[in-house]
PDB file of N, CA and C in Angstrom:
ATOM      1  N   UNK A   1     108.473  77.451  61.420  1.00  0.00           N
ATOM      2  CA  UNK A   1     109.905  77.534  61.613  1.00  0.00           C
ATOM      3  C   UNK A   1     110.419  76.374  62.480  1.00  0.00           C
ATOM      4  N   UNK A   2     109.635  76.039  63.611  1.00  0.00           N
ATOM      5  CA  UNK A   2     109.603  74.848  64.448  1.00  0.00           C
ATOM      6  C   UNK A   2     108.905  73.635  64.539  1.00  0.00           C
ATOM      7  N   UNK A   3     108.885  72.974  63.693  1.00  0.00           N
ATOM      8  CA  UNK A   3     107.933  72.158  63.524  1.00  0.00           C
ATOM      9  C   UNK A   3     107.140  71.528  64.899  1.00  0.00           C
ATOM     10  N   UNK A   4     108.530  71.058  65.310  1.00  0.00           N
ATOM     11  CA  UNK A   4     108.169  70.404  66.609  1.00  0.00           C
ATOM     12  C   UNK A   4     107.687  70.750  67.865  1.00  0.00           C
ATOM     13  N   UNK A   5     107.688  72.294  67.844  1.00  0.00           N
ATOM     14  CA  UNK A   5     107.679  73.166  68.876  1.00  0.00           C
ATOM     15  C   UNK A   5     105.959  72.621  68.917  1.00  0.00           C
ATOM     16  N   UNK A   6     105.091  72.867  68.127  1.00  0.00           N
ATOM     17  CA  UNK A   6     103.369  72.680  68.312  1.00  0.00           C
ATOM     18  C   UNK A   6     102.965  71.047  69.321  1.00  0.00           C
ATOM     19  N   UNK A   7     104.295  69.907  68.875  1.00  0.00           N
ATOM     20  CA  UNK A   7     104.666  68.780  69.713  1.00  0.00           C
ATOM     21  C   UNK A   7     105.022  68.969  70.891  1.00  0.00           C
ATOM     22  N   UNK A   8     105.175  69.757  71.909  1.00  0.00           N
ATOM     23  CA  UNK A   8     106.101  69.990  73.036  1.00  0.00           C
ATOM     24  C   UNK A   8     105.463  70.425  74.103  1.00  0.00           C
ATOM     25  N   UNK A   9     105.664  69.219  74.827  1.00  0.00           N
ATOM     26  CA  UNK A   9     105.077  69.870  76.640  1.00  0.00           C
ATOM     27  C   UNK A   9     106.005  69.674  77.399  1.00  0.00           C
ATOM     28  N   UNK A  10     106.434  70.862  77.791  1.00  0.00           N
ATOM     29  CA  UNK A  10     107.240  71.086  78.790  1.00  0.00           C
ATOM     30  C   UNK A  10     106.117  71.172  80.643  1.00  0.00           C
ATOM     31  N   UNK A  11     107.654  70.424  81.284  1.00  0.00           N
ATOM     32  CA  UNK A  11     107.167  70.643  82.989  1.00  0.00           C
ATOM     33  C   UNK A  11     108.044  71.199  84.063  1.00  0.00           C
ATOM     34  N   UNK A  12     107.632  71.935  84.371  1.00  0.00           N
ATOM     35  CA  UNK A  12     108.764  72.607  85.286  1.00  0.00           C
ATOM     36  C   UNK A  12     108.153  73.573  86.688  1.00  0.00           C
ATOM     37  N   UNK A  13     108.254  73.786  87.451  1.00  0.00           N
ATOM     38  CA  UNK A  13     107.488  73.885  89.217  1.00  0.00           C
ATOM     39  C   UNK A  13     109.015  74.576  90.130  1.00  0.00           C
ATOM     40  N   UNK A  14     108.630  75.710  90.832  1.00  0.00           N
ATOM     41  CA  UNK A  14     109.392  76.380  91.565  1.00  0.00           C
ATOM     42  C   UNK A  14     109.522  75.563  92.989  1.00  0.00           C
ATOM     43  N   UNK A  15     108.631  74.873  93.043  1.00  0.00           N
ATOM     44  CA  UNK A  15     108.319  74.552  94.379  1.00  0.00           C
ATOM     45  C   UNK A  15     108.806  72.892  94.676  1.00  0.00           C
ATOM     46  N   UNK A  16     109.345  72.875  96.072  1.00  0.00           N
ATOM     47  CA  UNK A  16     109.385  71.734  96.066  1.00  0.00           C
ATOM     48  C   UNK A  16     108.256  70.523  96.663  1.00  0.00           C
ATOM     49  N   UNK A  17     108.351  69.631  96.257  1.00  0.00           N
ATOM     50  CA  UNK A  17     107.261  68.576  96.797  1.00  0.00           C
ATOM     51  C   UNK A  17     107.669  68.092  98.081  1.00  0.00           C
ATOM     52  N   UNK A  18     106.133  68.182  98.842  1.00  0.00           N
ATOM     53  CA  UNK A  18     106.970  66.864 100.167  1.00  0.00           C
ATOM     54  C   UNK A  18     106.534  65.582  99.727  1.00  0.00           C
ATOM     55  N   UNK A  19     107.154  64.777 100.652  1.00  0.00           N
ATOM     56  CA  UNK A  19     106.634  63.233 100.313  1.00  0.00           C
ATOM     57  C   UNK A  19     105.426  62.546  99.647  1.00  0.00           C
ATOM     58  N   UNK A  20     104.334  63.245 100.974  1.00  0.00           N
ATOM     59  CA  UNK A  20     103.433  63.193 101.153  1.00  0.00           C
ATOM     60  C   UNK A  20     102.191  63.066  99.525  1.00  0.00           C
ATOM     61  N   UNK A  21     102.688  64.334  99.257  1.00  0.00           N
ATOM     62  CA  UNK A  21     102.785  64.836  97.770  1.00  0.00           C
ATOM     63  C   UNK A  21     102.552  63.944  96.611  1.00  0.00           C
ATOM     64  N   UNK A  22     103.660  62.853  96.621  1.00  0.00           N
ATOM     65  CA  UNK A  22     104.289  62.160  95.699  1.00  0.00           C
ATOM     66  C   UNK A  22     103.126  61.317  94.876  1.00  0.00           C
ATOM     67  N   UNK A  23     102.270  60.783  95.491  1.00  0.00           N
ATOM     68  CA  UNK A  23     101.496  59.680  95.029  1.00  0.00           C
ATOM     69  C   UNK A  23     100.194  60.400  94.099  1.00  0.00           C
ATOM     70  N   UNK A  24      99.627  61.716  94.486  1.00  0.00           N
ATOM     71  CA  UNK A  24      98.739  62.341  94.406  1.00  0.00           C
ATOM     72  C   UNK A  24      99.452  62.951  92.733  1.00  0.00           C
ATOM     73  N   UNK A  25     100.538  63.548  93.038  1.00  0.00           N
ATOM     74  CA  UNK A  25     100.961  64.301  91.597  1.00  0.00           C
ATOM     75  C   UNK A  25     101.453  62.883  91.154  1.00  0.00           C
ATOM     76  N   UNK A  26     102.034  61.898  91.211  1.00  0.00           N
ATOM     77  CA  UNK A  26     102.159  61.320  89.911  1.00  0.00           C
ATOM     78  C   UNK A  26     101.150  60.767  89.040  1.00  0.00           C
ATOM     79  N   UNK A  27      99.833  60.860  89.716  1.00  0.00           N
ATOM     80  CA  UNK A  27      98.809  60.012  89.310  1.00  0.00           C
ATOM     81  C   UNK A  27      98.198  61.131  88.376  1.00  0.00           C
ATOM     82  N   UNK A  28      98.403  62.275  89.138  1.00  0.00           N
ATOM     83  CA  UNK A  28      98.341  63.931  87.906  1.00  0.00           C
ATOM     84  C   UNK A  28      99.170  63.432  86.933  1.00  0.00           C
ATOM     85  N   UNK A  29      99.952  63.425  86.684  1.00  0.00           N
ATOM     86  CA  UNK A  29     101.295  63.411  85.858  1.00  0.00           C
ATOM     87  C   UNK A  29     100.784  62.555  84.500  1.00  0.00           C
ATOM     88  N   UNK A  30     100.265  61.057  85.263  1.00  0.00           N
ATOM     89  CA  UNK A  30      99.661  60.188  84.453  1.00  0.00           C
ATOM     90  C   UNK A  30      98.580  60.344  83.431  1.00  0.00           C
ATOM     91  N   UNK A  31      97.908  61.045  84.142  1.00  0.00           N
ATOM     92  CA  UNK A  31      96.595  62.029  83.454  1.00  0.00           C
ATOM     93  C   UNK A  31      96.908  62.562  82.522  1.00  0.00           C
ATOM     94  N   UNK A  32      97.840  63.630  82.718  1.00  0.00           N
ATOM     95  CA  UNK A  32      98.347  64.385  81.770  1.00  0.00           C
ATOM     96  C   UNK A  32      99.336  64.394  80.874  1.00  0.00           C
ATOM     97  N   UNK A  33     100.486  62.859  80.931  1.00  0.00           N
ATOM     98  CA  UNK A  33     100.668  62.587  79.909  1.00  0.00           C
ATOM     99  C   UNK A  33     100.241  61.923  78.670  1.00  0.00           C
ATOM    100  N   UNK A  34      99.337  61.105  79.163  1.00  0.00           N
ATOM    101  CA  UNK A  34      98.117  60.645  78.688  1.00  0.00           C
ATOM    102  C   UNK A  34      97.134  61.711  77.383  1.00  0.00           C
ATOM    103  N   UNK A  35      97.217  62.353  78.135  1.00  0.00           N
ATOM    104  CA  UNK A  35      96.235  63.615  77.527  1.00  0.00           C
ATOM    105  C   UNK A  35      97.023  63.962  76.588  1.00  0.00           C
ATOM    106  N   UNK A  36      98.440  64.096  76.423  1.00  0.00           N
ATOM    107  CA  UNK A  36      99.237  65.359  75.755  1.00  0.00           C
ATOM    108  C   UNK A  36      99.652  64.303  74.685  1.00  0.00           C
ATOM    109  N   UNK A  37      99.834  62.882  75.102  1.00  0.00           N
ATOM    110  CA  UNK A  37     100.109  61.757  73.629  1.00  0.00           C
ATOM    111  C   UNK A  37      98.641  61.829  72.659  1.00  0.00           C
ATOM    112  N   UNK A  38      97.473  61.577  73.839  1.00  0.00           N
ATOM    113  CA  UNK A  38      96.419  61.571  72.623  1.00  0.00           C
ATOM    114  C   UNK A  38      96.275  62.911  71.802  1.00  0.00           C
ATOM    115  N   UNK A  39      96.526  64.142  72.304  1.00  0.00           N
ATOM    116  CA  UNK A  39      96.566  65.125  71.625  1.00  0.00           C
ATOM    117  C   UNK A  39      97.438  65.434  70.664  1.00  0.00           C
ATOM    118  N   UNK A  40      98.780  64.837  70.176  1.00  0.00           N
ATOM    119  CA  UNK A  40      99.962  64.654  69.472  1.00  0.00           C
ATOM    120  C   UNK A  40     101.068  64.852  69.908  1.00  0.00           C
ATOM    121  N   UNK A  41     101.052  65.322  71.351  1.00  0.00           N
ATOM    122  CA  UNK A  41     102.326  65.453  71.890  1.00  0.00           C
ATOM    123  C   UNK A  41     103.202  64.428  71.326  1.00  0.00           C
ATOM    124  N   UNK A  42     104.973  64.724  71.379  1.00  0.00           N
ATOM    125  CA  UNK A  42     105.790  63.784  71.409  1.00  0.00           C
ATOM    126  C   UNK A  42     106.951  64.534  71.737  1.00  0.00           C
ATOM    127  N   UNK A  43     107.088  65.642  71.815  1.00  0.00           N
ATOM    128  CA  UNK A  43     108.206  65.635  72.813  1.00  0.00           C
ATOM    129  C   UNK A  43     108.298  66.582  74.086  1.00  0.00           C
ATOM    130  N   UNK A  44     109.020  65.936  75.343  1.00  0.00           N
ATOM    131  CA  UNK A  44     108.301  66.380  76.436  1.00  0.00           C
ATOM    132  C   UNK A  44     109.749  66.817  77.284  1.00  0.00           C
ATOM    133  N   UNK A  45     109.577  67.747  77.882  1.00  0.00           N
ATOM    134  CA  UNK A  45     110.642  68.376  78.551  1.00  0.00           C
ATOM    135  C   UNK A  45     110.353  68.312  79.833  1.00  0.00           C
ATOM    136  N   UNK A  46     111.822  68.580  80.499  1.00  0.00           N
ATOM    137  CA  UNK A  46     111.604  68.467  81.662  1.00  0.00           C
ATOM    138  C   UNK A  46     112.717  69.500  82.445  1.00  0.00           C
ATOM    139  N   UNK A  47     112.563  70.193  83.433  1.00  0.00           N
ATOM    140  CA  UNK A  47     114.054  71.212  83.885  1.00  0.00           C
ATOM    141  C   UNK A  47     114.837  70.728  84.722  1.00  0.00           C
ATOM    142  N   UNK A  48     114.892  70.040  85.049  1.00  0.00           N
ATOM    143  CA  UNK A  48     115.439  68.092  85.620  1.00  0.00           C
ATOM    144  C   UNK A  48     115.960  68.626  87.208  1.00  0.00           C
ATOM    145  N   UNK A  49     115.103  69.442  87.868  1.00  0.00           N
ATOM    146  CA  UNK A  49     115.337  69.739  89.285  1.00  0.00           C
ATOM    147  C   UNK A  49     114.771  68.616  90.252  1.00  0.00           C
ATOM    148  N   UNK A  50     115.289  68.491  91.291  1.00  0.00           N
ATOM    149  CA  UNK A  50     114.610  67.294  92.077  1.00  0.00           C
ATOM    150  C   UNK A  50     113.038  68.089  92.150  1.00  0.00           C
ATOM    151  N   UNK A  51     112.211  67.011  92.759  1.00  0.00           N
ATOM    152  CA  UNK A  51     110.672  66.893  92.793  1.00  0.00           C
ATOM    153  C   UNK A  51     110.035  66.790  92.033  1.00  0.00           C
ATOM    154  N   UNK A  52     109.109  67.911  91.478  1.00  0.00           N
ATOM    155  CA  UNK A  52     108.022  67.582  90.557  1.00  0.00           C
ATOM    156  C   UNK A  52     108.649  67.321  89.070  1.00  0.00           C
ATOM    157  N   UNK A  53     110.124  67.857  88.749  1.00  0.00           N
ATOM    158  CA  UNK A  53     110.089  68.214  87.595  1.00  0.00           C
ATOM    159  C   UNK A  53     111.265  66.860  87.173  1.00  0.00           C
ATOM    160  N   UNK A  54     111.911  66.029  88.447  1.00  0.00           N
ATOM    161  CA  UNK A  54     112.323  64.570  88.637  1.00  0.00           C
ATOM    162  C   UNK A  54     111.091  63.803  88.053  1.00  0.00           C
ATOM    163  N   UNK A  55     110.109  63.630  89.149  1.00  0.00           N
ATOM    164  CA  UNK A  55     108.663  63.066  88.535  1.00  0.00           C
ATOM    165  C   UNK A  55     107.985  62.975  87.364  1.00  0.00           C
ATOM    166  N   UNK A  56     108.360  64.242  86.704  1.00  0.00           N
ATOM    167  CA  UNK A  56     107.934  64.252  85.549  1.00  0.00           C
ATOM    168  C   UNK A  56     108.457  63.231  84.157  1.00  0.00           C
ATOM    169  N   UNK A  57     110.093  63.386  84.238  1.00  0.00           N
ATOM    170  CA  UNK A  57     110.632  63.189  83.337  1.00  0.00           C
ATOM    171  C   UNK A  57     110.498  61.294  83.875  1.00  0.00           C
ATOM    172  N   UNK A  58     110.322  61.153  85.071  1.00  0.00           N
ATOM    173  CA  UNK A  58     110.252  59.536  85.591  1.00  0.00           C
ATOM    174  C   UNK A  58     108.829  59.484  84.530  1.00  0.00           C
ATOM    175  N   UNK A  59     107.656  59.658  84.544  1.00  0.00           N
ATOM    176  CA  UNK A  59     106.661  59.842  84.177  1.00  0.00           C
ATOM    177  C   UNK A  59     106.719  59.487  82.778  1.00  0.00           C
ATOM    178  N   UNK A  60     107.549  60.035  82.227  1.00  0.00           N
ATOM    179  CA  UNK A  60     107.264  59.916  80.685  1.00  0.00           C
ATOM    180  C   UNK A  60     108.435  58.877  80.391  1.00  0.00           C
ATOM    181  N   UNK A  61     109.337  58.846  80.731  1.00  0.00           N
ATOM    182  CA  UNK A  61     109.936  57.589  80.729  1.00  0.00           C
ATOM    183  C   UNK A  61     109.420  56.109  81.075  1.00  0.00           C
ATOM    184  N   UNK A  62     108.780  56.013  82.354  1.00  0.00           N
ATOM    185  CA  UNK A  62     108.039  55.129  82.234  1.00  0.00           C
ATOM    186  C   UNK A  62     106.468  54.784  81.156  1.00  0.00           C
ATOM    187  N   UNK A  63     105.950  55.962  80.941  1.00  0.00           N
ATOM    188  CA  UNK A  63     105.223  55.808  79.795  1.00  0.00           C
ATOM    189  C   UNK A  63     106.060  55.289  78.447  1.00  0.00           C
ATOM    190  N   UNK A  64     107.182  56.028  77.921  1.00  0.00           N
ATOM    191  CA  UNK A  64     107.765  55.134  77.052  1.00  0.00           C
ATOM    192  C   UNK A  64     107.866  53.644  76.841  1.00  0.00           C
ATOM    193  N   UNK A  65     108.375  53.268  78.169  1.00  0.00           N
ATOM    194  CA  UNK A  65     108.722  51.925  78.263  1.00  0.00           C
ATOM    195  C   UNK A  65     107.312  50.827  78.236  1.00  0.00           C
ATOM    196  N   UNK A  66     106.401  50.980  78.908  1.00  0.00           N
ATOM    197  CA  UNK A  66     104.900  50.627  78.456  1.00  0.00           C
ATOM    198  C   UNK A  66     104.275  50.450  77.359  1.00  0.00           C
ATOM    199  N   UNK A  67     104.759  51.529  76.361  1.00  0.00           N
ATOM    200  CA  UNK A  67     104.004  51.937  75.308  1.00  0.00           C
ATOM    201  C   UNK A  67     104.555  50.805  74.137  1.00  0.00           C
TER     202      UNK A  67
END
C-alpha cells in the first residue's frame, strides 16, 4: 500500500542533548546513516526538535550533499 514506507528511517529522542554529547552522537548518526543507505534506505525523517533530532536531519543533509 506504501511502497516507500519499507524505505523509511525515521529519528526522533525525548531527551535533550548536552553539548558535550554532540560529537559522540553525530559520529553515531554517521554510522547509521551509512548503514540505512547501504540497506536501501532513502527516505529519512526527522521530528525537527532541537538536539538529537536537529542532528539528525543536519546528518542526512550533509550526507546528501557528499554523495
Amino acid at each position: 500500500m506504501y511502497p516507500w514506507k519499507e524505505r523509511t528511517c525515521s529519528f526522533s529522542s525525548c531527551q535533550e542533548l548536552k553539548q558535550s554529547q554532540f560529537v559522540a552522537v553525530q559520529s553515531f548518526l554517521n554510522r547509521e546513516i551509512d548503514r540505512c543507505v547501504s540497506q536501501g534506505m532513502t527516505c529519512f525523517q526527522s521530528g525537527g526538535n532541537s538536539g538529537f533530532e536537529l542532528l539528525a536531519a543536519l546528518a542526512v543533509l550533509q550526507r546528501k550533499l557528499i554523495s
